[in-house]
Each structure stands twice: as C-alpha cells, then as structure tokens.
PDB file of N, CA and C in Angstrom:
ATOM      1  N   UNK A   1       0.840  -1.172   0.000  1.00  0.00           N
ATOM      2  CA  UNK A   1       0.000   0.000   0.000  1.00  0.00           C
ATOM      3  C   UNK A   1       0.890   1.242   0.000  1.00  0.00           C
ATOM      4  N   UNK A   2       0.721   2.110  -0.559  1.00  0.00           N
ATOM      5  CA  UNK A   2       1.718   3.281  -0.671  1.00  0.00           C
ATOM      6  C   UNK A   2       0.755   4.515  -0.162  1.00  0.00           C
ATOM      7  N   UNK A   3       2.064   5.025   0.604  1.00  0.00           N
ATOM      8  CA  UNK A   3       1.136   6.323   1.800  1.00  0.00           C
ATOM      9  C   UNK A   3       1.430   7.599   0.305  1.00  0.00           C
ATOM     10  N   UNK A   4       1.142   8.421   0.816  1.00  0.00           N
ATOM     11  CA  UNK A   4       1.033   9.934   0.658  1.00  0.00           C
ATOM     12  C   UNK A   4       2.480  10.255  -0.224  1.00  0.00           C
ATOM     13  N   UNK A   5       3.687   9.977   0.602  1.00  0.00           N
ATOM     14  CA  UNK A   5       4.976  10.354   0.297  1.00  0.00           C
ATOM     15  C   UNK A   5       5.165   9.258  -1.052  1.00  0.00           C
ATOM     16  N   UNK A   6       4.614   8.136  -1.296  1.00  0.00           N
ATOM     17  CA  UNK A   6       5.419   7.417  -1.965  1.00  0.00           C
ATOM     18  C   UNK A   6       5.513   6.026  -1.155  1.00  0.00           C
ATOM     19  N   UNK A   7       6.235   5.918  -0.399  1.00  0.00           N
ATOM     20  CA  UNK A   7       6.826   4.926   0.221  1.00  0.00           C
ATOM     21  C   UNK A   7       5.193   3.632   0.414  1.00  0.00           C
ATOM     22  N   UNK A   8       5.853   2.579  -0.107  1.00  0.00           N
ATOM     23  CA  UNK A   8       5.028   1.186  -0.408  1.00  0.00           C
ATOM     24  C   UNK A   8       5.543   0.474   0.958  1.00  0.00           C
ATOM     25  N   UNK A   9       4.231   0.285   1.455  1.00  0.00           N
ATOM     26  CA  UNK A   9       4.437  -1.312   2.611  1.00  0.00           C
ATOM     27  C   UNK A   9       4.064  -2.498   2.452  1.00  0.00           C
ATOM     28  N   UNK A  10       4.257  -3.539   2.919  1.00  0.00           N
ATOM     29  CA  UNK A  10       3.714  -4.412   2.704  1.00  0.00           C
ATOM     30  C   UNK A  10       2.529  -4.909   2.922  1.00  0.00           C
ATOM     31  N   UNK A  11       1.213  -5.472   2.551  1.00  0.00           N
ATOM     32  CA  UNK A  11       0.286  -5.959   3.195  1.00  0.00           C
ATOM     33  C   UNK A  11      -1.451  -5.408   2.154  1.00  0.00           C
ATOM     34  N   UNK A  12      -2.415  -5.782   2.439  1.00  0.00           N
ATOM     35  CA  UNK A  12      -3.342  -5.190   1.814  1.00  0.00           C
ATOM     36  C   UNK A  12      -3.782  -4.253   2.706  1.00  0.00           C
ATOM     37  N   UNK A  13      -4.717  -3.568   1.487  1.00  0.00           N
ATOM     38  CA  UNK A  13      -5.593  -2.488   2.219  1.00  0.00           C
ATOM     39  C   UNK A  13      -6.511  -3.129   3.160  1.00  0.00           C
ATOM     40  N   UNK A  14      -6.641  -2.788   4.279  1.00  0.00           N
ATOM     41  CA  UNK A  14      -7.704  -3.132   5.392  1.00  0.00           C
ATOM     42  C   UNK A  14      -7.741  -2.120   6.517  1.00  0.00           C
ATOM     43  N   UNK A  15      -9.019  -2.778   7.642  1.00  0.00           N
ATOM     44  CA  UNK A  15      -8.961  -2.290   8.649  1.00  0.00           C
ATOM     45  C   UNK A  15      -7.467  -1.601   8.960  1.00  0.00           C
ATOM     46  N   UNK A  16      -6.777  -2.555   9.246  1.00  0.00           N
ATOM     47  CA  UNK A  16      -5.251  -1.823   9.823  1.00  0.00           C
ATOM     48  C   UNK A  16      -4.603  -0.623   9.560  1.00  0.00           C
ATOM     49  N   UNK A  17      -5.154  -1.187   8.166  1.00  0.00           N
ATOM     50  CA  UNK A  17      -4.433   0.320   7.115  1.00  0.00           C
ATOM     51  C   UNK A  17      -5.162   1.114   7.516  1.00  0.00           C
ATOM     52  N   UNK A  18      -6.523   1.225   8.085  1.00  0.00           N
ATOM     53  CA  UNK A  18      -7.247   2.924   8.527  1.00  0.00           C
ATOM     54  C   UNK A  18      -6.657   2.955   9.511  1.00  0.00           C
ATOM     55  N   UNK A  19      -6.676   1.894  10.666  1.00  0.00           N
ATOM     56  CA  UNK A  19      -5.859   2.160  12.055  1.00  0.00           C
ATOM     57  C   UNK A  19      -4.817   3.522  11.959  1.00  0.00           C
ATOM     58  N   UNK A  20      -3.767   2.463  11.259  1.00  0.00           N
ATOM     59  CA  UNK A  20      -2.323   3.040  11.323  1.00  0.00           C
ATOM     60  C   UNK A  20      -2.468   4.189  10.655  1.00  0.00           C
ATOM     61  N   UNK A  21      -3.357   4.403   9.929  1.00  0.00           N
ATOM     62  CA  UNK A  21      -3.063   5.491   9.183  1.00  0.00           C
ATOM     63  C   UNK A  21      -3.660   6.608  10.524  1.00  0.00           C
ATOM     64  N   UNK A  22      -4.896   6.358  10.951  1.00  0.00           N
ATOM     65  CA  UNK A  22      -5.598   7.469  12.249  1.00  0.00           C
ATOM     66  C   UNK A  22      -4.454   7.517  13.315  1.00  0.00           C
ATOM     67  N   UNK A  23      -3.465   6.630  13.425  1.00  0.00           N
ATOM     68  CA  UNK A  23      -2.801   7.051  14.731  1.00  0.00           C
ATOM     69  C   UNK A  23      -1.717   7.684  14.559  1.00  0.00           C
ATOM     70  N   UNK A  24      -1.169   7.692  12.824  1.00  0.00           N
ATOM     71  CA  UNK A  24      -0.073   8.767  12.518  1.00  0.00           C
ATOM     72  C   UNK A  24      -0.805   9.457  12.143  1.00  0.00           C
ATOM     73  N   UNK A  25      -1.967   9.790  12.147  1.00  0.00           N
ATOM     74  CA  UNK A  25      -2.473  12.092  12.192  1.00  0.00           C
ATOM     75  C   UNK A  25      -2.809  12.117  13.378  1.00  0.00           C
ATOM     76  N   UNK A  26      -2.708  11.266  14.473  1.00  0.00           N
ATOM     77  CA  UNK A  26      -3.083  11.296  16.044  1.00  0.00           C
ATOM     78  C   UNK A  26      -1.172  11.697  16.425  1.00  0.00           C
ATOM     79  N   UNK A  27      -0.286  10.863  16.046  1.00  0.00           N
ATOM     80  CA  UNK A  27       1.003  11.837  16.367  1.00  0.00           C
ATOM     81  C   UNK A  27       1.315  12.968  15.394  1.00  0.00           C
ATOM     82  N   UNK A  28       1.342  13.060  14.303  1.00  0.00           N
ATOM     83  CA  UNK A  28       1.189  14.566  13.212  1.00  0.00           C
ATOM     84  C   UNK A  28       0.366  15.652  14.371  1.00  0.00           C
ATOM     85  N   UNK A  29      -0.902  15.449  14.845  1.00  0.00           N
ATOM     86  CA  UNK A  29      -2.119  16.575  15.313  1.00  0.00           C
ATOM     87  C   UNK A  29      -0.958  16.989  16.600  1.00  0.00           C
ATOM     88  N   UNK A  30      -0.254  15.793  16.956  1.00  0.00           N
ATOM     89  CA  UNK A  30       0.718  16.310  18.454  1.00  0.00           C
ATOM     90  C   UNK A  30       1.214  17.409  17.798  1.00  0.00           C
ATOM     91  N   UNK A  31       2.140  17.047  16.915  1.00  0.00           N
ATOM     92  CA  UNK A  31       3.798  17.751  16.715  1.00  0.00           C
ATOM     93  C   UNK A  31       2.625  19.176  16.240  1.00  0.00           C
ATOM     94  N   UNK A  32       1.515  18.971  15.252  1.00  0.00           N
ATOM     95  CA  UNK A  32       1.232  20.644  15.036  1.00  0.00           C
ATOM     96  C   UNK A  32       0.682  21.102  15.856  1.00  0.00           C
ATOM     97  N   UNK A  33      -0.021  21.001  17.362  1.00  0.00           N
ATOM     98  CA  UNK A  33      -0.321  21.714  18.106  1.00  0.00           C
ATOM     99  C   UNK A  33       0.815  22.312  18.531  1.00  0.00           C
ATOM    100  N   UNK A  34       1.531  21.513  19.067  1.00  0.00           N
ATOM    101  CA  UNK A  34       3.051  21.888  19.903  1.00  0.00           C
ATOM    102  C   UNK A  34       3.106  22.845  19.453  1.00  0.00           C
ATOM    103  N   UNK A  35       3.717  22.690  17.951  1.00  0.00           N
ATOM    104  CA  UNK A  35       4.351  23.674  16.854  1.00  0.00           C
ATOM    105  C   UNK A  35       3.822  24.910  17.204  1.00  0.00           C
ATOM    106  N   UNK A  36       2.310  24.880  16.676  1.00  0.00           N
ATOM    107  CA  UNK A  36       1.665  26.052  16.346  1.00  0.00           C
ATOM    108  C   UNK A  36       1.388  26.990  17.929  1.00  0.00           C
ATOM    109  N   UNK A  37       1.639  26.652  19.034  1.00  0.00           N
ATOM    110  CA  UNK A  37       1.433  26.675  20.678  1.00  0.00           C
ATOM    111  C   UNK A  37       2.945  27.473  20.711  1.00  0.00           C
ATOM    112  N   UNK A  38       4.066  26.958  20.116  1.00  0.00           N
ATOM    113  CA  UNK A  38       5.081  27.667  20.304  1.00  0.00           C
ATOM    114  C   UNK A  38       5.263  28.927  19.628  1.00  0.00           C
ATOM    115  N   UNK A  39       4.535  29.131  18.391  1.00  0.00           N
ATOM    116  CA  UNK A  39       4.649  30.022  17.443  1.00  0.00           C
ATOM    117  C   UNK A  39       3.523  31.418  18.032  1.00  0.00           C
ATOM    118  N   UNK A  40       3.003  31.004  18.991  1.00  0.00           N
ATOM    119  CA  UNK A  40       2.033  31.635  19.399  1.00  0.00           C
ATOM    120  C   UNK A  40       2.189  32.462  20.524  1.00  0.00           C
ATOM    121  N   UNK A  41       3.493  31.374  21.442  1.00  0.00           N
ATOM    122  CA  UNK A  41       3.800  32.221  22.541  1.00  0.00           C
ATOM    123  C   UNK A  41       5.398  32.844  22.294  1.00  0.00           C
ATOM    124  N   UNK A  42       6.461  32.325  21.830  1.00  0.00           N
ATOM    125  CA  UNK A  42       7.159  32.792  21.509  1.00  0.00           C
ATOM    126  C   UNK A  42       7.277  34.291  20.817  1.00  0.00           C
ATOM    127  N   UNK A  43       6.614  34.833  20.008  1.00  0.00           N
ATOM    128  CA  UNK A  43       6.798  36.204  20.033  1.00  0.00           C
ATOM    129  C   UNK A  43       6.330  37.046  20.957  1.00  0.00           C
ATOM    130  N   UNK A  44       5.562  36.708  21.930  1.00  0.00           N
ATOM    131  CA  UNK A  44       5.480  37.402  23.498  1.00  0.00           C
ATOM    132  C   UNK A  44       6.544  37.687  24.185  1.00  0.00           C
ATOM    133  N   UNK A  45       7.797  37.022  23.984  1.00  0.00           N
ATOM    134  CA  UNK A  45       8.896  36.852  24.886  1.00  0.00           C
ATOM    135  C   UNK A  45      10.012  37.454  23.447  1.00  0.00           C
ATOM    136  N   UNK A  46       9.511  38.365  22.632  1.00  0.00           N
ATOM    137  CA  UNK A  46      10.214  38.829  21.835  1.00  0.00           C
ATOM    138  C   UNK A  46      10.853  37.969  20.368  1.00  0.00           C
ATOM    139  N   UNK A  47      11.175  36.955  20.535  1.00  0.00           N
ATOM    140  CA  UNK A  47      11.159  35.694  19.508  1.00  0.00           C
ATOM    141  C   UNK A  47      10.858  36.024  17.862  1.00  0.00           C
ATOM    142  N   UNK A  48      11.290  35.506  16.583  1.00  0.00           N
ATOM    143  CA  UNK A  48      10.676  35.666  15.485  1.00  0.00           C
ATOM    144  C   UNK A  48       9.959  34.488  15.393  1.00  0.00           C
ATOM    145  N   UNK A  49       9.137  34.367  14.490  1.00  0.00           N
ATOM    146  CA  UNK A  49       8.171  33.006  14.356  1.00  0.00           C
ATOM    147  C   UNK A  49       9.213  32.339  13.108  1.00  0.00           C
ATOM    148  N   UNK A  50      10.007  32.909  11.995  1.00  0.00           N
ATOM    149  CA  UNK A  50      10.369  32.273  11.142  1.00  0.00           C
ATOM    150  C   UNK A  50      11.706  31.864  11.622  1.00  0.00           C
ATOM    151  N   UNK A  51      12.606  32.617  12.448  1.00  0.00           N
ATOM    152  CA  UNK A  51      13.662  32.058  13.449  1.00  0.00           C
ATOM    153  C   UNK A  51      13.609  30.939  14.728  1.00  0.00           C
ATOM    154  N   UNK A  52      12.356  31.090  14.886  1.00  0.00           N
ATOM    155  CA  UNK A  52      11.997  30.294  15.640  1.00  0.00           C
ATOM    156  C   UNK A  52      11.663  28.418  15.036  1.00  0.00           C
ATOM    157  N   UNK A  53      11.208  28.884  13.895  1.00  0.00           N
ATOM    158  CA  UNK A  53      10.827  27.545  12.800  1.00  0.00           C
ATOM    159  C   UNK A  53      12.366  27.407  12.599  1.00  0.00           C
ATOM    160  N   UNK A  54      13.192  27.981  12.131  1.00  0.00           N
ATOM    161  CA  UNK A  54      14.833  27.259  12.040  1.00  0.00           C
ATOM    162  C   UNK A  54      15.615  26.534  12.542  1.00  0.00           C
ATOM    163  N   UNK A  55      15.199  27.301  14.320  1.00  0.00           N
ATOM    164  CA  UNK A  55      15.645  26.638  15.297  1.00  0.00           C
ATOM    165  C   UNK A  55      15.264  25.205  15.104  1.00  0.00           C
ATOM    166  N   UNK A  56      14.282  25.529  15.367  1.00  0.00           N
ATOM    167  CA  UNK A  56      13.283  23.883  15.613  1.00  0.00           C
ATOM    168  C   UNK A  56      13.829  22.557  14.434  1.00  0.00           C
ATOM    169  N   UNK A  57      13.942  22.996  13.527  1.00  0.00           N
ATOM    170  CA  UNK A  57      14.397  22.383  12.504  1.00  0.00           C
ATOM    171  C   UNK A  57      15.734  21.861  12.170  1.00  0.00           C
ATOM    172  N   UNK A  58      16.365  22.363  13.411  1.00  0.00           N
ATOM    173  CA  UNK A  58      17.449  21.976  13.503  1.00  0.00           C
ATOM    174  C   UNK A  58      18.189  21.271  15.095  1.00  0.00           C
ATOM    175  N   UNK A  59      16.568  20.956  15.456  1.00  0.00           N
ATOM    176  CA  UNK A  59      16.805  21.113  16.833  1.00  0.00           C
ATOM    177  C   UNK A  59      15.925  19.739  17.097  1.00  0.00           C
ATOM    178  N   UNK A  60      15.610  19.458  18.319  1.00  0.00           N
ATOM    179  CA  UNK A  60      15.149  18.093  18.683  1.00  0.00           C
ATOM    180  C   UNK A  60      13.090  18.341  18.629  1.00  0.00           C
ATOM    181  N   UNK A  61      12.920  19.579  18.563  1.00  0.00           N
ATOM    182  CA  UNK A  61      11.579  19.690  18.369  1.00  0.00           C
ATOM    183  C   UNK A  61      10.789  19.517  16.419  1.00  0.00           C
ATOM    184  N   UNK A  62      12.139  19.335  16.141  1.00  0.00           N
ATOM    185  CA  UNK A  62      12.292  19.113  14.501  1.00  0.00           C
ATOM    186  C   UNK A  62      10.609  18.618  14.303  1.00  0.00           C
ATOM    187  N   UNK A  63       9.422  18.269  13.549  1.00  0.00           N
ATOM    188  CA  UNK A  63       8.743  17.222  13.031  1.00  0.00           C
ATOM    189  C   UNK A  63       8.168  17.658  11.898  1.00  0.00           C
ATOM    190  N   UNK A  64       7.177  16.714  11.521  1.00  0.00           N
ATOM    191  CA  UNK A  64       6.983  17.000   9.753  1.00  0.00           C
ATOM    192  C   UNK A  64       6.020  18.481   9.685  1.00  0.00           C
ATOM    193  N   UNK A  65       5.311  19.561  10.536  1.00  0.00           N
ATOM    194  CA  UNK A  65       4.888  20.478  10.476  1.00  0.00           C
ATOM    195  C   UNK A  65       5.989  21.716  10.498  1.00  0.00           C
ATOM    196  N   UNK A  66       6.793  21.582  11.798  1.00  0.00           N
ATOM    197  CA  UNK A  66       8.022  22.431  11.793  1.00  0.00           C
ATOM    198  C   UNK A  66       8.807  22.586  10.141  1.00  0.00           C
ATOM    199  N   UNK A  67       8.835  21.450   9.743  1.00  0.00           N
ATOM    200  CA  UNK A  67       9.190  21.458   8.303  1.00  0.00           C
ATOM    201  C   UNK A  67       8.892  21.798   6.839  1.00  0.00           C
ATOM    202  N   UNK A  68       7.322  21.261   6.958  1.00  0.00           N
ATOM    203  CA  UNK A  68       6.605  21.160   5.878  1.00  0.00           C
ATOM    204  C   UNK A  68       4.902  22.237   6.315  1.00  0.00           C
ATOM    205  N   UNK A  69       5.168  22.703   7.187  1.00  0.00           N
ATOM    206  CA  UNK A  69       3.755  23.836   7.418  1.00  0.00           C
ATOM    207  C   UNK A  69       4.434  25.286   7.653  1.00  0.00           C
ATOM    208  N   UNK A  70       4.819  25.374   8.759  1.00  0.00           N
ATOM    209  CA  UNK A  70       5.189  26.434   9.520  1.00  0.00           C
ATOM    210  C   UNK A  70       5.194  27.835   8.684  1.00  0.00           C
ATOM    211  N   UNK A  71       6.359  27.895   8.195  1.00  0.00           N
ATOM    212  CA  UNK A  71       6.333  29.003   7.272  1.00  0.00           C
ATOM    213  C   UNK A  71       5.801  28.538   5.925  1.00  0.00           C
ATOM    214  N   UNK A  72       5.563  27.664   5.154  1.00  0.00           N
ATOM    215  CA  UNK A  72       4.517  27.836   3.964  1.00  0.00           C
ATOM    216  C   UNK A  72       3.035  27.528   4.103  1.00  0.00           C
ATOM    217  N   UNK A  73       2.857  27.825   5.251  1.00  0.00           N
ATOM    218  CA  UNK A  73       1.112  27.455   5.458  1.00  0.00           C
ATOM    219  C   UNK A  73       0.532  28.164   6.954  1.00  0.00           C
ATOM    220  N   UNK A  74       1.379  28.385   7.843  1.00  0.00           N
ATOM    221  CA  UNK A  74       0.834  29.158   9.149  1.00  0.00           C
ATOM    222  C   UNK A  74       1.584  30.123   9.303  1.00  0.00           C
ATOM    223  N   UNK A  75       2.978  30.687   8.915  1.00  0.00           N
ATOM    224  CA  UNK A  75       3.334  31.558   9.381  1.00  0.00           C
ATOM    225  C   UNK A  75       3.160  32.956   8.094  1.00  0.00           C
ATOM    226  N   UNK A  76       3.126  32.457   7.136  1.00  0.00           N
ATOM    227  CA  UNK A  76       2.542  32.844   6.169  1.00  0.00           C
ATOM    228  C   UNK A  76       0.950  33.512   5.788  1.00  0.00           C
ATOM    229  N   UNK A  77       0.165  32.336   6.670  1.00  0.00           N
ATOM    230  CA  UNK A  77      -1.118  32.560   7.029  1.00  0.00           C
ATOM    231  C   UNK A  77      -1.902  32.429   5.437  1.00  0.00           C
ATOM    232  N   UNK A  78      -1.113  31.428   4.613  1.00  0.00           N
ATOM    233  CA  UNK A  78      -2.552  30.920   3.555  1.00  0.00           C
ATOM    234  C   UNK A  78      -2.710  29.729   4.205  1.00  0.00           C
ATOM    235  N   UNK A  79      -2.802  29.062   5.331  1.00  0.00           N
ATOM    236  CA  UNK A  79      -3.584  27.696   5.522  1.00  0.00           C
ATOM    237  C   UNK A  79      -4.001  26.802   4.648  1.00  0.00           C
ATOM    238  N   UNK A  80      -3.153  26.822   3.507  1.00  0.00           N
ATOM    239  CA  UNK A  80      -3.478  25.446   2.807  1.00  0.00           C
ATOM    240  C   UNK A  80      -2.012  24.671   2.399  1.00  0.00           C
ATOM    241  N   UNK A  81      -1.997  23.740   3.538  1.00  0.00           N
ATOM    242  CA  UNK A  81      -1.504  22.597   3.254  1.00  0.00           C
ATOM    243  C   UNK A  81      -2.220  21.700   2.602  1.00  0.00           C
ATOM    244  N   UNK A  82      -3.388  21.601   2.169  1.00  0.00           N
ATOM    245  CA  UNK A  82      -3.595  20.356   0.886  1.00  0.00           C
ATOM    246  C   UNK A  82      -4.611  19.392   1.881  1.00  0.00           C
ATOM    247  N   UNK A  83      -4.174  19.090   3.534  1.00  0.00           N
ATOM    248  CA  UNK A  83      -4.965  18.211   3.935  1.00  0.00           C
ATOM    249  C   UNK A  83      -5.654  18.440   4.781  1.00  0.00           C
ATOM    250  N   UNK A  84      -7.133  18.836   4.856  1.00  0.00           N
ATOM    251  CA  UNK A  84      -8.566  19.475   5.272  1.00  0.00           C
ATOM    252  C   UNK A  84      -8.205  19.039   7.217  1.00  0.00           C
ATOM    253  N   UNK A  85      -8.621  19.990   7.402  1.00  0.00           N
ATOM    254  CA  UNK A  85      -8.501  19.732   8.868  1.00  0.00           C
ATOM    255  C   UNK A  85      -9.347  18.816   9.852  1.00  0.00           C
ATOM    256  N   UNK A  86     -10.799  18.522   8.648  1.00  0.00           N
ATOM    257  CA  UNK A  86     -11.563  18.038   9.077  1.00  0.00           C
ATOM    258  C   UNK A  86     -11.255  16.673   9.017  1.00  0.00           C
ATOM    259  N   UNK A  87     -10.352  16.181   8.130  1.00  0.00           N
ATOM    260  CA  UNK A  87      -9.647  14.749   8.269  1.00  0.00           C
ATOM    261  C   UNK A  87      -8.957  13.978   9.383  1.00  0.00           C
ATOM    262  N   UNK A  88      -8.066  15.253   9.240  1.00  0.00           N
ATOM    263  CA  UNK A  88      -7.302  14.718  10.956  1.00  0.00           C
ATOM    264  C   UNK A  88      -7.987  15.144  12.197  1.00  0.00           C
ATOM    265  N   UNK A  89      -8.973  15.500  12.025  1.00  0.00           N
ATOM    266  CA  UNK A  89      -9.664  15.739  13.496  1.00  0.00           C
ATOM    267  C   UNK A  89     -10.749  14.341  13.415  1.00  0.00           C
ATOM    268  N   UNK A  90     -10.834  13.837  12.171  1.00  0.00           N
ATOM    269  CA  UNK A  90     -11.593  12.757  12.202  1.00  0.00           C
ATOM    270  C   UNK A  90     -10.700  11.664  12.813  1.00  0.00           C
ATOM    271  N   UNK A  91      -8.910  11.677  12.364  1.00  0.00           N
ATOM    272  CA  UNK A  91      -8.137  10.349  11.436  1.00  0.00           C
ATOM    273  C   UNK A  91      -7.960  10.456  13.705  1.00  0.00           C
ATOM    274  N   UNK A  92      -8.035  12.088  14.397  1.00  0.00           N
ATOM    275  CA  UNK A  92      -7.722  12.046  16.125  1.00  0.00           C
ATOM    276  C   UNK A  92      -8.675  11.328  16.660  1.00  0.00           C
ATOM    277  N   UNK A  93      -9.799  11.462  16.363  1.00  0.00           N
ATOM    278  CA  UNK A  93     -10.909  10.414  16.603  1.00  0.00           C
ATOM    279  C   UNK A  93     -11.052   9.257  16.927  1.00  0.00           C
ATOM    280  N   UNK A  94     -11.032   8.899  15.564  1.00  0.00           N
ATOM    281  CA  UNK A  94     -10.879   7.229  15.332  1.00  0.00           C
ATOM    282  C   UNK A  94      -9.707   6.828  16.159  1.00  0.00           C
ATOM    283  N   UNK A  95      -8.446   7.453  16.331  1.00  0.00           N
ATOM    284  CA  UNK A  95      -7.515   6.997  16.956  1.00  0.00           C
ATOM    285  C   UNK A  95      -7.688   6.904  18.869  1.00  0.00           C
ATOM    286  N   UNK A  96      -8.395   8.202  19.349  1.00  0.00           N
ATOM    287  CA  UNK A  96      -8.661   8.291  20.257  1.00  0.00           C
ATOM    288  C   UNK A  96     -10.036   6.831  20.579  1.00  0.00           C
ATOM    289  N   UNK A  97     -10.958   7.122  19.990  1.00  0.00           N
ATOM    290  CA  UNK A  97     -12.157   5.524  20.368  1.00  0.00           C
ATOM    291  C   UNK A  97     -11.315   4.661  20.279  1.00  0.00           C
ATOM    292  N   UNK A  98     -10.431   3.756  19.316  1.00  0.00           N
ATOM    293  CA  UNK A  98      -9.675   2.997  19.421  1.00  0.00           C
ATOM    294  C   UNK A  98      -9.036   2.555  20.274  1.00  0.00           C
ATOM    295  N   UNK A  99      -8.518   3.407  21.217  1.00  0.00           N
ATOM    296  CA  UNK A  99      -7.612   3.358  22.785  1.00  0.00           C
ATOM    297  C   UNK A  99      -8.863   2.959  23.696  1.00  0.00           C
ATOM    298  N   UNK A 100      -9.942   4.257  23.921  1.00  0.00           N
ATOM    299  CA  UNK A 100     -11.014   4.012  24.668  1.00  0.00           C
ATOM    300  C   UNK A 100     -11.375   2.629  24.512  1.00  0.00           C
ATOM    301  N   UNK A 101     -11.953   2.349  23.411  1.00  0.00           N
ATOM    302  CA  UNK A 101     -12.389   0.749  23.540  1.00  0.00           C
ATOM    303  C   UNK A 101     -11.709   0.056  23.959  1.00  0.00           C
ATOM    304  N   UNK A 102     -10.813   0.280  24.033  1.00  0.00           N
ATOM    305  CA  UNK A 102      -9.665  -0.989  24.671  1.00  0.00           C
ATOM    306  C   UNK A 102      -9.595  -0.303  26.395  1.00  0.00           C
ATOM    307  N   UNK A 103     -10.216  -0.173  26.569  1.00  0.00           N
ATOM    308  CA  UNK A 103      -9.972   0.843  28.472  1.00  0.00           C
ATOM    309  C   UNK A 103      -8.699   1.961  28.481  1.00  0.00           C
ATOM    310  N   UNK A 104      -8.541   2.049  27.587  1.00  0.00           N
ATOM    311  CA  UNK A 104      -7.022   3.071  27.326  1.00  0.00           C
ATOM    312  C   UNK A 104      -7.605   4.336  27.433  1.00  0.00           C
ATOM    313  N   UNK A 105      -7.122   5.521  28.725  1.00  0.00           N
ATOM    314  CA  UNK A 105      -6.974   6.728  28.272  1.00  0.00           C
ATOM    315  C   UNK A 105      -5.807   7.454  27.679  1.00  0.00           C
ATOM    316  N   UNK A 106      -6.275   8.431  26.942  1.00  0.00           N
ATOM    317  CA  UNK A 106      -5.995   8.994  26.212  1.00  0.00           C
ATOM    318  C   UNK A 106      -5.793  10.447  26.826  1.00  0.00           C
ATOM    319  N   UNK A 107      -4.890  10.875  26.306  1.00  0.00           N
ATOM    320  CA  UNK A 107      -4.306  12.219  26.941  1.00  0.00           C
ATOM    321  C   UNK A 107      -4.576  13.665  26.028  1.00  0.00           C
ATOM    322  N   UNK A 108      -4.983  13.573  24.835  1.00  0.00           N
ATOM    323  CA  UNK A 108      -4.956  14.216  23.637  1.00  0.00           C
ATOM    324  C   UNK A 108      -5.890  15.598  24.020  1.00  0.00           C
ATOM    325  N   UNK A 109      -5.621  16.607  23.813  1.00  0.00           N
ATOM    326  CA  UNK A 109      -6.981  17.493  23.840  1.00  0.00           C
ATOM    327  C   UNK A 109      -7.852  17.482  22.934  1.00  0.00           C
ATOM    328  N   UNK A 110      -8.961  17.722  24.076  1.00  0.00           N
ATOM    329  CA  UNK A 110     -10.441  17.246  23.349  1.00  0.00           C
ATOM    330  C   UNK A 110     -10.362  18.607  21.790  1.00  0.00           C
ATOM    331  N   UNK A 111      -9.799  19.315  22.000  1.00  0.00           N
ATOM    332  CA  UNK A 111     -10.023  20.140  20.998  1.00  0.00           C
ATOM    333  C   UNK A 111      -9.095  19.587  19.643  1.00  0.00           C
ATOM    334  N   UNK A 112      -8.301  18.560  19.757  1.00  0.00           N
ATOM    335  CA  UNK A 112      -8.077  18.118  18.505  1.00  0.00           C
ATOM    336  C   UNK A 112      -8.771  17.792  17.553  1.00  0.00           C
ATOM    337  N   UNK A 113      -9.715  16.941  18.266  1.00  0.00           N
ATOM    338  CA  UNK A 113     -10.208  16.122  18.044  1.00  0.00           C
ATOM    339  C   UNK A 113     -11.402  16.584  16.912  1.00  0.00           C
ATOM    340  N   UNK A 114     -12.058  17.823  17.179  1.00  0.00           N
ATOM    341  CA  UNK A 114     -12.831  18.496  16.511  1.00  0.00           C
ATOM    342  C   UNK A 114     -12.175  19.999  15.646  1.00  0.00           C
ATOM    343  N   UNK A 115     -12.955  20.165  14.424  1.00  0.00           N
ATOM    344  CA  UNK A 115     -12.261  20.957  13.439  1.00  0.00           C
ATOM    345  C   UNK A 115     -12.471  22.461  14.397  1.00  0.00           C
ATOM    346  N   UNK A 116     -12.089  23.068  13.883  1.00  0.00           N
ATOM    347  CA  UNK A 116     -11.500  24.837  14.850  1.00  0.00           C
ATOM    348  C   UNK A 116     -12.710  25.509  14.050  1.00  0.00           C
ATOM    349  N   UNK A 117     -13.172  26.534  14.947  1.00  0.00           N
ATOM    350  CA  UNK A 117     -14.867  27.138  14.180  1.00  0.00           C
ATOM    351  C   UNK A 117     -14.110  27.742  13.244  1.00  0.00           C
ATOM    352  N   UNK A 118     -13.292  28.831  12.753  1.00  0.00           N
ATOM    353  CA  UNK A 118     -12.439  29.601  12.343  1.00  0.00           C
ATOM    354  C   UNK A 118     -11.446  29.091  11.432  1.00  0.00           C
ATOM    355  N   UNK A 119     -11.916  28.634   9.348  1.00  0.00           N
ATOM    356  CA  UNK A 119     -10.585  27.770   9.289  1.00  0.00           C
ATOM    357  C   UNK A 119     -10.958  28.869   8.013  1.00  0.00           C
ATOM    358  N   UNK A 120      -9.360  28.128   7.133  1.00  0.00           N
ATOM    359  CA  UNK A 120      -8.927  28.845   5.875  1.00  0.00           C
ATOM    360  C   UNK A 120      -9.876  28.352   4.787  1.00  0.00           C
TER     361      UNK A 120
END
C-alpha cells in the first residue's frame, strides 16, 4: 500500500491500514499543536516566528509540520496545506475511540479532536 509520500508497505488495504493510518495524524495533530502553541507564545517573549521555525528544525523539536507547514502554510497565514482539517480531526478520533475501547486513556486534547470554528 503506498502512503502519501510514496513509500510502499507491505500488506493489503484493510482495517489496519485505517488504524495506522488514524494514529499517525493522532502523532502529526501532536507535533502541530506543539508547533503552532510555540509560534504563538514565543513572540510574546520577543522571539521571530520564522527564526523560531529554524531553530526547531534543527533542533530536537524538529517534526513533519516544523518542516513542511510552519512558514509555507501558518506563518505565512494561507492555511493550505492540501490536507482538510476536518480529516485529521476525524483520522484524532478514530484513533482516540480505538484506545477508549480498549480501556485506554488517552491524553490528547479534546479540541483536537474536533475541526477549529475559524478555518482557511
């Protein structure tokens, strides 16, 4: 099955494949809150937002938003990265019931989970 980037795994399309796929935009939804949480408070404390994305990128807070959003999609402020927000607040979902059903809590904010009233 081949994701997004290219890269082919082994196995058929199934259940699993939605799994795995909801629990990597359940860690993706992490790294862009973080992201976007730092970009937010950091120029309070004087900070640039696009110096601040460099850092990061070169730094251990590195992930695929710091990289591939930051400045061509939020710091910029056209909000289109290509993948609807309403997806990954679905793909946080599914990932979050998934744990629940199994007695697993989940730590995630509830506001991931649902799309932001306010989008691009």
């Amino acid at each position: 099955m081949p994701d997004q980037s290219g890269n082919v795994f082994a196995g058929t399309l199934s259940l699993a494949d939605q799994e795995a796929k909801a629990f990597n935009n359940y860690v993706s939804s992490a790294g862009l809150i973080a992201a976007v949480e730092a970009l937010r408070i950091g120029p309070k404390f004087g900070l640039d937002p696009a110096l601040m994305t460099d850092i990061l990128n070169v730094s251990s807070g590195k992930n695929n938003t710091t990289e591939l959003k930051l400045k061509q999609f939020i710091i910029s402020e056209t909000f289109a990265d290509g993948f609807p927000q309403r997806l990954m607040a679905r793909d946080v979902r599914t990932a979050d019931d998934m744990a629940h059903a199994l007695l697993l809590i989940t730590r995630r904010p509830k506001q991931t989970a649902r799309p932001a009233l306010v989008t691009a």
